[in-house]
PDB file of N, CA and C in Angstrom:
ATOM      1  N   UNK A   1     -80.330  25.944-199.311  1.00  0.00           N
ATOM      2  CA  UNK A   1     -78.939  26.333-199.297  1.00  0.00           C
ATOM      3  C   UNK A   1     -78.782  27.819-199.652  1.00  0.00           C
ATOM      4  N   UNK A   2     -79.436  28.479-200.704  1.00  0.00           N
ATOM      5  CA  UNK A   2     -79.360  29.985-200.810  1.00  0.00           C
ATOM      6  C   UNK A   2     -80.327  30.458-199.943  1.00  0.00           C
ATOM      7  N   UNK A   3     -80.963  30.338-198.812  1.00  0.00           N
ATOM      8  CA  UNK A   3     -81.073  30.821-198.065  1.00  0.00           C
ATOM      9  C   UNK A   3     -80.464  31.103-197.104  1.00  0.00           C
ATOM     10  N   UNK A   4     -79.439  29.592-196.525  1.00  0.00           N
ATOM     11  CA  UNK A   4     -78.715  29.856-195.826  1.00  0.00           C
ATOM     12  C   UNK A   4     -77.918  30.867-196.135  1.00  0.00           C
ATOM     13  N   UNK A   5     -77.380  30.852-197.641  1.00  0.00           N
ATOM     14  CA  UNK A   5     -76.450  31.698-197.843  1.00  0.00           C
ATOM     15  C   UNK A   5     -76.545  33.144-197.644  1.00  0.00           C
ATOM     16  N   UNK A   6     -77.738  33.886-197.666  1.00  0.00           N
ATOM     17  CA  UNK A   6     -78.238  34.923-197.975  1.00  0.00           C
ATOM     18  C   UNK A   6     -78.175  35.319-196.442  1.00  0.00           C
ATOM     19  N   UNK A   7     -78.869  34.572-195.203  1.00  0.00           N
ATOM     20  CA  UNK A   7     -79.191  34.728-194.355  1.00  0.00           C
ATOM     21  C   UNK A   7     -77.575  35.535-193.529  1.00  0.00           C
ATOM     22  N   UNK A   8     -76.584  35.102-193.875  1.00  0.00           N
ATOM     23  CA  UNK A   8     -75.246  36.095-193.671  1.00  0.00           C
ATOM     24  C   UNK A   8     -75.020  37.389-193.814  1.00  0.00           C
ATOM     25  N   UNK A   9     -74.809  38.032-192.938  1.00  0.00           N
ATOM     26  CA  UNK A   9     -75.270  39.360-192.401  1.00  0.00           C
ATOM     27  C   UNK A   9     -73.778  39.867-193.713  1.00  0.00           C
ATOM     28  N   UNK A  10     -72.173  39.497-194.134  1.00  0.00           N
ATOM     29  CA  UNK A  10     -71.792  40.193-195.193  1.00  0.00           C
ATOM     30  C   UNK A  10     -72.127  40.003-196.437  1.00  0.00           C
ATOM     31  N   UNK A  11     -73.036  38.695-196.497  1.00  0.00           N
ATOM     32  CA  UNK A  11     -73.833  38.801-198.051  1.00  0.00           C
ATOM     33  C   UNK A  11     -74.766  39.715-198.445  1.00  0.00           C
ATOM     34  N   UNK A  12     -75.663  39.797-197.211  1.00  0.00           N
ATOM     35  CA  UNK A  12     -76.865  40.638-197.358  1.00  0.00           C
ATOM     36  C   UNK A  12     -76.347  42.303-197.741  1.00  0.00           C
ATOM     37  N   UNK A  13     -75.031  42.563-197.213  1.00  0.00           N
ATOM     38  CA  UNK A  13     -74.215  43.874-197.062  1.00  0.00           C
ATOM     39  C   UNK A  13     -73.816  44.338-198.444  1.00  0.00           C
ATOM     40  N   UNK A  14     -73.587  43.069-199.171  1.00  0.00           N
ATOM     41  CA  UNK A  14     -73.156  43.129-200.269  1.00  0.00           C
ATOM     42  C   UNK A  14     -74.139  43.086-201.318  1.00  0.00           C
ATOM     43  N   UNK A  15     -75.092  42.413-201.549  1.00  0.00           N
ATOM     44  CA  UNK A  15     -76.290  42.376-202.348  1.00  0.00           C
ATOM     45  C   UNK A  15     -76.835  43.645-202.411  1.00  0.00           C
ATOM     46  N   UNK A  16     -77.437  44.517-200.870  1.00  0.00           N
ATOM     47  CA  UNK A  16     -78.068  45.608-201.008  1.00  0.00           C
ATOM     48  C   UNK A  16     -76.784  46.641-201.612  1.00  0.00           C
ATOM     49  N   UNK A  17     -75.439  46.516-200.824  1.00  0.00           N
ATOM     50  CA  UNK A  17     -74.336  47.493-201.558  1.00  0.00           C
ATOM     51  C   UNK A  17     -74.725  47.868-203.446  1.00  0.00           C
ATOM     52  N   UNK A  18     -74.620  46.446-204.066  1.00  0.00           N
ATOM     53  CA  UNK A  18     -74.600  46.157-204.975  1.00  0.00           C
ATOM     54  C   UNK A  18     -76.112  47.072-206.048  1.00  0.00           C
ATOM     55  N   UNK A  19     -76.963  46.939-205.278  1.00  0.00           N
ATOM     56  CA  UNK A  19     -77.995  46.904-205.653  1.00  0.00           C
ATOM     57  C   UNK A  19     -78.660  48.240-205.488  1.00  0.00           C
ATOM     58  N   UNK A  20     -78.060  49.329-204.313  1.00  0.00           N
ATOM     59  CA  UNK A  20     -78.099  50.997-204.770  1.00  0.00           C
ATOM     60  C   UNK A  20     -77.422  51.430-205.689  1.00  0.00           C
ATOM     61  N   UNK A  21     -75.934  50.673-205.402  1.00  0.00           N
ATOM     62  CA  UNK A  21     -75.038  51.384-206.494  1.00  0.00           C
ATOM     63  C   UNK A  21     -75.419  51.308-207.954  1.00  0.00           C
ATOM     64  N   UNK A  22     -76.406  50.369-208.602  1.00  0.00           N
ATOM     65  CA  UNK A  22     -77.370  50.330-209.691  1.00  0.00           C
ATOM     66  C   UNK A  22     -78.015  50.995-209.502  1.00  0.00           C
ATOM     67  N   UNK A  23     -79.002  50.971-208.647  1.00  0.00           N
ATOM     68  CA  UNK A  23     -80.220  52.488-208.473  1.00  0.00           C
ATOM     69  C   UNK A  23     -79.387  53.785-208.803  1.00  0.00           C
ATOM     70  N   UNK A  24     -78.375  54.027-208.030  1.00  0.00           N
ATOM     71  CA  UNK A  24     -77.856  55.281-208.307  1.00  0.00           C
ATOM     72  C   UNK A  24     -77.504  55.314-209.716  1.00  0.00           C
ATOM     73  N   UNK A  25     -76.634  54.337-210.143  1.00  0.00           N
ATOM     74  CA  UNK A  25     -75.719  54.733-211.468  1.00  0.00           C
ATOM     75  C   UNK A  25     -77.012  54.624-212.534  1.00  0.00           C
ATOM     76  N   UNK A  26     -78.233  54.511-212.360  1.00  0.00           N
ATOM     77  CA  UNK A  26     -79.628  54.326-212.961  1.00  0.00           C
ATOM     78  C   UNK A  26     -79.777  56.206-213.012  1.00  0.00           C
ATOM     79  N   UNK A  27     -80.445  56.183-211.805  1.00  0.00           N
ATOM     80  CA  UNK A  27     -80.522  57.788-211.750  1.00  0.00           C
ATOM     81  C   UNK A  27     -79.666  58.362-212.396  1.00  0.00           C
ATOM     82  N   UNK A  28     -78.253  58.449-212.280  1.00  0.00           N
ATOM     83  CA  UNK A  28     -77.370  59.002-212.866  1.00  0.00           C
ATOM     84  C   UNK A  28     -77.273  59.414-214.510  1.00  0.00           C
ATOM     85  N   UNK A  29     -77.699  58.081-214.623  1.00  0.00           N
ATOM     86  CA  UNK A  29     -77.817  58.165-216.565  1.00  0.00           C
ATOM     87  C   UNK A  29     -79.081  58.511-216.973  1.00  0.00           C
ATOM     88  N   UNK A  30     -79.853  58.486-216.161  1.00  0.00           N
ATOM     89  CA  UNK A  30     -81.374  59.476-216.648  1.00  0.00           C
ATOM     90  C   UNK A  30     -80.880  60.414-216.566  1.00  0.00           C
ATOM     91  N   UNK A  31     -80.451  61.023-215.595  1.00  0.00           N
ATOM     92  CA  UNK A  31     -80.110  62.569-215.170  1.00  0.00           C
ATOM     93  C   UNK A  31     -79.370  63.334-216.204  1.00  0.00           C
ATOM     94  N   UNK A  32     -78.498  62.647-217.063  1.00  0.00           N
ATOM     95  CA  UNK A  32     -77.861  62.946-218.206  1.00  0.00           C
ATOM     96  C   UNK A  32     -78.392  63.558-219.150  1.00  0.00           C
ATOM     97  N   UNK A  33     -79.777  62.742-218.773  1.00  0.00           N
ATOM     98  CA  UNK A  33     -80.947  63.113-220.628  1.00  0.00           C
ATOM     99  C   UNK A  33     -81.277  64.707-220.441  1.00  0.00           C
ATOM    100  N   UNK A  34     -81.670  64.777-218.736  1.00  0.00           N
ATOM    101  CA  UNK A  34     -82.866  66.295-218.791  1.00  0.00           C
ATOM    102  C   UNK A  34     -81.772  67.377-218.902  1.00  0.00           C
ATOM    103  N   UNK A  35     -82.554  68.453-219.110  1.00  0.00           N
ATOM    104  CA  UNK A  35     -81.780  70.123-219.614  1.00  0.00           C
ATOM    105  C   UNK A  35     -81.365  70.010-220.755  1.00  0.00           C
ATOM    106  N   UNK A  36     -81.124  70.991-220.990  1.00  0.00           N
ATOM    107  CA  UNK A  36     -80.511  71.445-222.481  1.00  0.00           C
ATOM    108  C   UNK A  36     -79.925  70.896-223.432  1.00  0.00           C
ATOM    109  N   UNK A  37     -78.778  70.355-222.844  1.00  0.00           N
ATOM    110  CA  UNK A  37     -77.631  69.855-223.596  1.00  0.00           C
ATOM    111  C   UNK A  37     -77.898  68.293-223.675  1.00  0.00           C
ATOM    112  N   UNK A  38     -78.784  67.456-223.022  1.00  0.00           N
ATOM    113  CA  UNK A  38     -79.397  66.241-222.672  1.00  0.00           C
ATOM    114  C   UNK A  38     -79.520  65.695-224.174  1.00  0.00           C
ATOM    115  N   UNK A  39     -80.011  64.727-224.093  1.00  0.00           N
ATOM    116  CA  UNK A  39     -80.211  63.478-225.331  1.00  0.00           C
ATOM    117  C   UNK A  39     -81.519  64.860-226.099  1.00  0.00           C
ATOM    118  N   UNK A  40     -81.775  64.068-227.530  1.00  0.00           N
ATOM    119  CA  UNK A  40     -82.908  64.863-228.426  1.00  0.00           C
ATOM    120  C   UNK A  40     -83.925  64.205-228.389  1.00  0.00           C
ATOM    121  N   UNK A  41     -84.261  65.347-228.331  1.00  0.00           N
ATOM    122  CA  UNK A  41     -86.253  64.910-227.736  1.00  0.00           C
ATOM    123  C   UNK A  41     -87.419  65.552-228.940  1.00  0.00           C
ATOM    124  N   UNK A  42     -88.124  64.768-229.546  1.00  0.00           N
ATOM    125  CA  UNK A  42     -88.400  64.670-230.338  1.00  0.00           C
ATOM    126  C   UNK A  42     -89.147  65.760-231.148  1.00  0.00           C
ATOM    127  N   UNK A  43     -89.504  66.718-229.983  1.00  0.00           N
ATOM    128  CA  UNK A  43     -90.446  68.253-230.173  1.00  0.00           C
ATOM    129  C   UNK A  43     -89.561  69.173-229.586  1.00  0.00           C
ATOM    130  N   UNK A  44     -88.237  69.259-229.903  1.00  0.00           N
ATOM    131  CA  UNK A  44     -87.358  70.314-229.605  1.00  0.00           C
ATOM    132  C   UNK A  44     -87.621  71.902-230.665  1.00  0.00           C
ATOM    133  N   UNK A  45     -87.421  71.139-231.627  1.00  0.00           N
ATOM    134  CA  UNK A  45     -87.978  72.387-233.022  1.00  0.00           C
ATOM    135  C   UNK A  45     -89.096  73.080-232.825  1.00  0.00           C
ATOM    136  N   UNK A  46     -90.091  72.433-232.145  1.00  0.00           N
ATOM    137  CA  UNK A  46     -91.618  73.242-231.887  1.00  0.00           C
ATOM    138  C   UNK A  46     -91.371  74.514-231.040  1.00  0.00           C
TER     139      UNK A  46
END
């Protein structure tokens, strides 16, 4: 039965939708940490 379900060309649309927009908003919040002003990193003082 979840195959059938899956096998639907606007589920599948929606799963992968779903599932960059995590990859991205992933990247996104790493991207936050690097440069300067980014999260503290533990050998900044050195």
């Amino acid at each position: 039965m979840f195959k059938r379900f899956l096998s639907k060309p606007w589920v599948t649309f929606i799963v992968r939708t779903l599932a960059y927009f995590l990859i991205i908003l992933a990247l996104i919040y790493l991207y936050g940490y690097s440069g300067v002003t980014g999260g503290h990193f533990i050998y900044n003082e050195f």
